[in-house]
Protein backbone atom coordinates (compact mmCIF):
# COMPACT_ATOMS: atom_id res chain seq x y z
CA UNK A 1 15.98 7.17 -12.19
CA UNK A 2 16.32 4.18 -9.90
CA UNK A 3 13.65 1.67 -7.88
CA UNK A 4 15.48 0.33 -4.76
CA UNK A 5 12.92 -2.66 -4.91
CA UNK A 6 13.84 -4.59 -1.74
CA UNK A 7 15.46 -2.30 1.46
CA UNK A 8 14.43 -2.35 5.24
CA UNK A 9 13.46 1.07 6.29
CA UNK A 10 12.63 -0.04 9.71
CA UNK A 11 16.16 -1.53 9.89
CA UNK A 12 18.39 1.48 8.43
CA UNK A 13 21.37 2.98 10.35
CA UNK A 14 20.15 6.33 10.86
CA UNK A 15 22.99 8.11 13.15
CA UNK A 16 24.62 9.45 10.21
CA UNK A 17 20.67 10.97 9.96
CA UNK A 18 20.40 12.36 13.07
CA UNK A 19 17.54 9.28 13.43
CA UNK A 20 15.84 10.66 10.51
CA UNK A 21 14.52 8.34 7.90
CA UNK A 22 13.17 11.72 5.59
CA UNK A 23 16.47 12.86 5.29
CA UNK A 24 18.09 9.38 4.25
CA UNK A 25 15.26 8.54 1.90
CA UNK A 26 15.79 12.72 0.81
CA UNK A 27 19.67 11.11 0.07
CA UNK A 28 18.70 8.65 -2.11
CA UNK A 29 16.14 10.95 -4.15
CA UNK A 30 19.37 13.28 -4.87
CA UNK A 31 20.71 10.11 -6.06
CA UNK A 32 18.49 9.41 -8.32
CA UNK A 33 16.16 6.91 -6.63
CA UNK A 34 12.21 7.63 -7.90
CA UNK A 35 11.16 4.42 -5.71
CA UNK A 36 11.65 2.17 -3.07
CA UNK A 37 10.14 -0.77 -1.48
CA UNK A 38 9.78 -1.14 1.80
CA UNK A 39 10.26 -4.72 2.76
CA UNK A 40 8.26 -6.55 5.66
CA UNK A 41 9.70 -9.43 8.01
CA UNK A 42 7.37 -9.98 10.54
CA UNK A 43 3.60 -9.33 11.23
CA UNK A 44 4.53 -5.80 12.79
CA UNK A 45 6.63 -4.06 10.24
CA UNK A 46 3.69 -3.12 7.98
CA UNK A 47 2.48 -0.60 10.86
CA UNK A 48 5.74 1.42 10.88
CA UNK A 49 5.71 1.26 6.82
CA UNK A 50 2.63 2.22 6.39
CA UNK A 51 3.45 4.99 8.25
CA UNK A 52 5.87 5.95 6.44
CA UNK A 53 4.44 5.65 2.75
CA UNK A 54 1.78 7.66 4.03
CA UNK A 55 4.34 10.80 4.56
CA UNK A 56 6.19 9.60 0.98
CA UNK A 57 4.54 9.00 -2.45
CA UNK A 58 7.36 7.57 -3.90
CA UNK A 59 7.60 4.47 -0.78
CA UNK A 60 5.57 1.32 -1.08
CA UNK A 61 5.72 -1.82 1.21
CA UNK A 62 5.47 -5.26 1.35
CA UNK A 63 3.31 -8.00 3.89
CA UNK A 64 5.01 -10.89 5.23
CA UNK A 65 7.18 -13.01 6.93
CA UNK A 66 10.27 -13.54 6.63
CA UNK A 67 11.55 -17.68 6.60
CA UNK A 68 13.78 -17.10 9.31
CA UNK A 69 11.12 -15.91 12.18
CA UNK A 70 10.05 -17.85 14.68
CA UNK A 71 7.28 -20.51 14.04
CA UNK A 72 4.76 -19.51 15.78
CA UNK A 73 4.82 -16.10 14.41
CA UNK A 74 5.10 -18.05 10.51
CA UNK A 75 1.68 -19.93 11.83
CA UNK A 76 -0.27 -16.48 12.14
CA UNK A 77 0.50 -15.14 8.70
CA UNK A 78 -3.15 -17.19 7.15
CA UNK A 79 -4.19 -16.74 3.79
CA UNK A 80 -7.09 -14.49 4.87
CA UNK A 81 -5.05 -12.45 6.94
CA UNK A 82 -2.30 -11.87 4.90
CA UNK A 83 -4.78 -10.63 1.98
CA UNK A 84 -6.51 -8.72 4.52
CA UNK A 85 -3.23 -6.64 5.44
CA UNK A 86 -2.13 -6.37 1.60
CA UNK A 87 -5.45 -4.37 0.12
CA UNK A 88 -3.58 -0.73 1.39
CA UNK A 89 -3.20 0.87 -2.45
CA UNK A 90 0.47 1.10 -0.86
CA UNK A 91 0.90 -2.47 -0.42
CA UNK A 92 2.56 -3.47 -3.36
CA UNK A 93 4.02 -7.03 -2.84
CA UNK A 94 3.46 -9.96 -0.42
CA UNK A 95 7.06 -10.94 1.42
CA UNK A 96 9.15 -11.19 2.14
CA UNK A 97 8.61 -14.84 2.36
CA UNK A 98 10.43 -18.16 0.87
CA UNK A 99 12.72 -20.82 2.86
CA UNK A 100 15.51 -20.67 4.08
CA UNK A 101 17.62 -23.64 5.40
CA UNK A 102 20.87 -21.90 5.73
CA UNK A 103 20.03 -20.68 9.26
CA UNK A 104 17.83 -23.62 10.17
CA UNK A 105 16.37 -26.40 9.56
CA UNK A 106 14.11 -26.60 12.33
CA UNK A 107 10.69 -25.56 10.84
CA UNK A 108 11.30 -26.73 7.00
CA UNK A 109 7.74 -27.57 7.01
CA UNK A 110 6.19 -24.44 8.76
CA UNK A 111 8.86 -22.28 6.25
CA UNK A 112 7.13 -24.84 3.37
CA UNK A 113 3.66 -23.87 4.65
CA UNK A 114 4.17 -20.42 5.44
CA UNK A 115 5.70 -19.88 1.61
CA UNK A 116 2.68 -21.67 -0.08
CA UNK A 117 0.14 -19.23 2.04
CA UNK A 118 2.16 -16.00 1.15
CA UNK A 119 1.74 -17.30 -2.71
CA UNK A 120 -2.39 -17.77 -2.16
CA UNK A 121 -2.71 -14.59 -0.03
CA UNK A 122 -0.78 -12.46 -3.67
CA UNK A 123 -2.66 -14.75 -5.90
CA UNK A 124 -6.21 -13.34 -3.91
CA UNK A 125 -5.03 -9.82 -4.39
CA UNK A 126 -3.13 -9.90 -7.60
CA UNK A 127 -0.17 -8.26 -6.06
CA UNK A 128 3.59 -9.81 -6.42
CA UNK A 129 4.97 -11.94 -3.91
CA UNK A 130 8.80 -11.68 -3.04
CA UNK A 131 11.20 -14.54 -2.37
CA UNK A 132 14.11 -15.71 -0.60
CA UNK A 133 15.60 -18.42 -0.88
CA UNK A 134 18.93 -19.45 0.82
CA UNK A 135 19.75 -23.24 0.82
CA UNK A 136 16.96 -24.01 -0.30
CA UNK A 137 16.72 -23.55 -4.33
CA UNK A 138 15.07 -27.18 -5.21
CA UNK A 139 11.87 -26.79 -2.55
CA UNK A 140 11.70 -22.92 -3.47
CA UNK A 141 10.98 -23.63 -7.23
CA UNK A 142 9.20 -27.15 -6.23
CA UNK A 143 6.78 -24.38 -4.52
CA UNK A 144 5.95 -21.75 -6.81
CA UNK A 145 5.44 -24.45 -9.52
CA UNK A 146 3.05 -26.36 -7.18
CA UNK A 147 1.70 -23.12 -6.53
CA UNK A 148 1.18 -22.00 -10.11
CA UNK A 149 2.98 -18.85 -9.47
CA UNK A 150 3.57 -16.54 -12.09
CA UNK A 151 4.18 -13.02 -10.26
CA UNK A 152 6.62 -12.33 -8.05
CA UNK A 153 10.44 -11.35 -7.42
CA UNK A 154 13.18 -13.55 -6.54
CA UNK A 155 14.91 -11.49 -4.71
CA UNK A 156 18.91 -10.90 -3.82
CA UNK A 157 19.50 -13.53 -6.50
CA UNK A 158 22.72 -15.58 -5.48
CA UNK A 159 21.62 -18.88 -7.25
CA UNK A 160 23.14 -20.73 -10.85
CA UNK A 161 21.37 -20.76 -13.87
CA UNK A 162 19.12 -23.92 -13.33
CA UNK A 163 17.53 -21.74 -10.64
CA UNK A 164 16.77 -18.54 -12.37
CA UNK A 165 15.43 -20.39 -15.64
CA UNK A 166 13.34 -22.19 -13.50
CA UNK A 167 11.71 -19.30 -11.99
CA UNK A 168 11.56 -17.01 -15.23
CA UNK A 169 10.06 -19.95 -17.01
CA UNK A 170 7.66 -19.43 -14.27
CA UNK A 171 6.90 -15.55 -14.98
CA UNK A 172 9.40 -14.25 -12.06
CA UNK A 173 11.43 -11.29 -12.14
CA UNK A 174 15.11 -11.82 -10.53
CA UNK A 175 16.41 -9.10 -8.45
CA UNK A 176 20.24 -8.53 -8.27
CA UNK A 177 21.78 -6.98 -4.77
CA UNK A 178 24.87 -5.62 -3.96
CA UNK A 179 26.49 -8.73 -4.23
CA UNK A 180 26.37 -8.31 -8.16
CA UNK A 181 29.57 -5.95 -7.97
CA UNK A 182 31.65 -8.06 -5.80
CA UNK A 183 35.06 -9.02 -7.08
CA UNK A 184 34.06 -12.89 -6.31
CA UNK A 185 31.43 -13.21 -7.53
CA UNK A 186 31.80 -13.66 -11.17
CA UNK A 187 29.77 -17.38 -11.10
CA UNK A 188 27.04 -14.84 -10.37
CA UNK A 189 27.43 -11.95 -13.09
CA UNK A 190 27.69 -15.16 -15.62
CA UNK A 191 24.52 -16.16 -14.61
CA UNK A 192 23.22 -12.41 -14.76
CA UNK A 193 24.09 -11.91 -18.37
CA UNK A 194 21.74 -15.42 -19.28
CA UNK A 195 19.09 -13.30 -17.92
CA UNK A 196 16.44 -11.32 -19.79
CA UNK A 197 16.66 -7.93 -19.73
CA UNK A 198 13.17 -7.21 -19.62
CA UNK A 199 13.03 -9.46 -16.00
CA UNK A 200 15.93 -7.75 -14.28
CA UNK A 201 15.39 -5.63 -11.06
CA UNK A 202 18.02 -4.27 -8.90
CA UNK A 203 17.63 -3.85 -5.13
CA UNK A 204 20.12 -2.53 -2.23
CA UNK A 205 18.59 -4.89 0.84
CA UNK A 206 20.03 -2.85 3.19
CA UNK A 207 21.15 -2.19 5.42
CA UNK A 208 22.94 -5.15 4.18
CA UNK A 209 25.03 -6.43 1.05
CA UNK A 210 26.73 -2.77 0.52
CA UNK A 211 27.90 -3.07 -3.15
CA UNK A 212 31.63 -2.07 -4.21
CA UNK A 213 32.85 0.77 -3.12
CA UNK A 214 31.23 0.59 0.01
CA UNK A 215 31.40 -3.28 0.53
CA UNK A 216 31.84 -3.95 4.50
CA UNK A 217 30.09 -0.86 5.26
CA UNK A 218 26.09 -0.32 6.53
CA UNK A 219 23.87 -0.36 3.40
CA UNK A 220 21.43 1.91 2.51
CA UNK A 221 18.76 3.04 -0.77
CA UNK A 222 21.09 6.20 -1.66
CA UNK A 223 23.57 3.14 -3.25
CA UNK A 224 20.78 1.20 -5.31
CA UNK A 225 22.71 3.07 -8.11
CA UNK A 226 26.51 1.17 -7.72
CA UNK A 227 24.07 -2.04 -7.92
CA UNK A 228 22.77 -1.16 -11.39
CA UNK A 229 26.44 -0.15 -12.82
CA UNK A 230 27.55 -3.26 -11.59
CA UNK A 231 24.36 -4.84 -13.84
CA UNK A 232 24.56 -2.66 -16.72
CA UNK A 233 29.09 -3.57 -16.91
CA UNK A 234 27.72 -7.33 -17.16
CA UNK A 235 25.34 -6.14 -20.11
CA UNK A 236 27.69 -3.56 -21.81
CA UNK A 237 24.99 -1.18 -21.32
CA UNK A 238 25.14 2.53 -19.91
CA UNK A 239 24.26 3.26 -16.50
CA UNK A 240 21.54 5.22 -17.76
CA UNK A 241 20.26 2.23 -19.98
CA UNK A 242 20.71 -0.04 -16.89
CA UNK A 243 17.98 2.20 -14.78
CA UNK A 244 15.42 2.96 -17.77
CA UNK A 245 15.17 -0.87 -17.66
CA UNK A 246 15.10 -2.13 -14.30
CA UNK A 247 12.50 1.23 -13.55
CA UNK A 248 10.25 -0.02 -16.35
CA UNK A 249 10.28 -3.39 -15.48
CA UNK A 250 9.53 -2.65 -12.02
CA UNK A 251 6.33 -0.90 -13.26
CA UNK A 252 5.20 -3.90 -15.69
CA UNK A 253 5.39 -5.58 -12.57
CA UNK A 254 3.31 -3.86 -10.55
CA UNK A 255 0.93 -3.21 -13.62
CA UNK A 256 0.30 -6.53 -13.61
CA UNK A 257 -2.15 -6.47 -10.58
């Protein structure tokens, strides 16, 4: 069985669905997915997901905000209310958070900020925190050091070596997307195969990053599963291997709250 530990089930395609997120999620079960992760950007999204981990055992969400929202939505997410929103047994993570100059750099210090009170809020409620990072690898790790964090996910890992050692020397779990099974990007599964294997997640993000075969096309949790044959080619390991793994290290990680 897989965890899809990062996808946005407020932002799925859901014509092929008839609009109905059961029946999607109902896909990805007959694909073999036991969990997934519903992943917070903004201050609102935890209503919706909440909602819908209440109708499914096997969903979980996160509390955050994303790098790329606007600052003044970045300046509400305190320390106290962030911990206040994450004590739902449901609420398994704090994000998604992290920096992210790639889009902008118009609020490096708000993103900084932001980042450092996501970190606090998880460290108060001994839950993980989950990261991106896009542009920004040298102030994302300067962070979590200065932070002393030693739980969380860097997610949709894209990054070179420096990066992830930097992070798993730091207790983090890296997360590889559908990006992992892309014909270019072999710089990436060489840094994949340094990894652990006891620190390796897999996520889908969707409804982005649709891995090979599907590459181009909306993403969704049903193909969390192409992601971790992608993983478990770079590790000579069966697919079946690949998600005993990545499920069991996604429960050490939550076991550690």
């Amino acid at each position: 069985m897989f965890v899809d530990t990062h996808c946005h089930l407020t932002m799925l395609d859901l014509r092929p669905y008839d609009g109905d997120l059961d029946q999607a999620l109902a896909q990805a079960r007959a694909a073999g997915v036991s969990k997934f992760m519903g992943i917070s950007v903004d201050l609102e999204d935890h209503l919706a997901l909440a909602e819908i981990a209440a109708r499914h055992s096997d969903v979980g969400y996160t509390i955050g905000v994303h790098p790329c929202e606007d600052a003044a939505v970045m300046a509400r997410a305190s320390v106290e209310y962030l911990a206040e929103l994450a004590q739902a047994d449901q609420v398994w993570a704090l994000g998604e958070t992290g920096l992210d100059y790639y889009h902008s750099t118009d609020f490096v210090m708000e993103q900084k900020a932001c980042f450092a009170r996501h970190i606090q809020a998880a460290q108060l409620v001994k839950k993980p925190v989950v990261v991106h990072t896009r542009a920004a690898k040298h102030d994302t790790v300067d962070i979590i050091r200065a932070e002393q964090s030693n739980h969380g996910i860097l997610h949709c890992f894209t990054e070179d070596w420096e990066t992830a050692k930097a992070v798993l020397d730091c207790g983090y779990y890296i997360s590889f997307s559908g990006i992992i099974s892309f014909k270019n990007a072999q710089d990436l599964r060489d840094v994949a195969k340094q990894v652990p294997l006891d620190r390796l997640l897999i996520e889908t993000d969707s409804p982005y990053l649709a891995p090979v075969p599907y590459r181009g096309k909306t993403n969704e949790p049903k193909y969390v599963p192409y992601v971790a044959k992608a993983l478990a080619d770079v590790y000579d390991k069966s697919l079946e291997e690949m998600a005993f793994i990545t499920t069991q290290n996604f429960e050490n990680l939550l076991k550690l709250q």
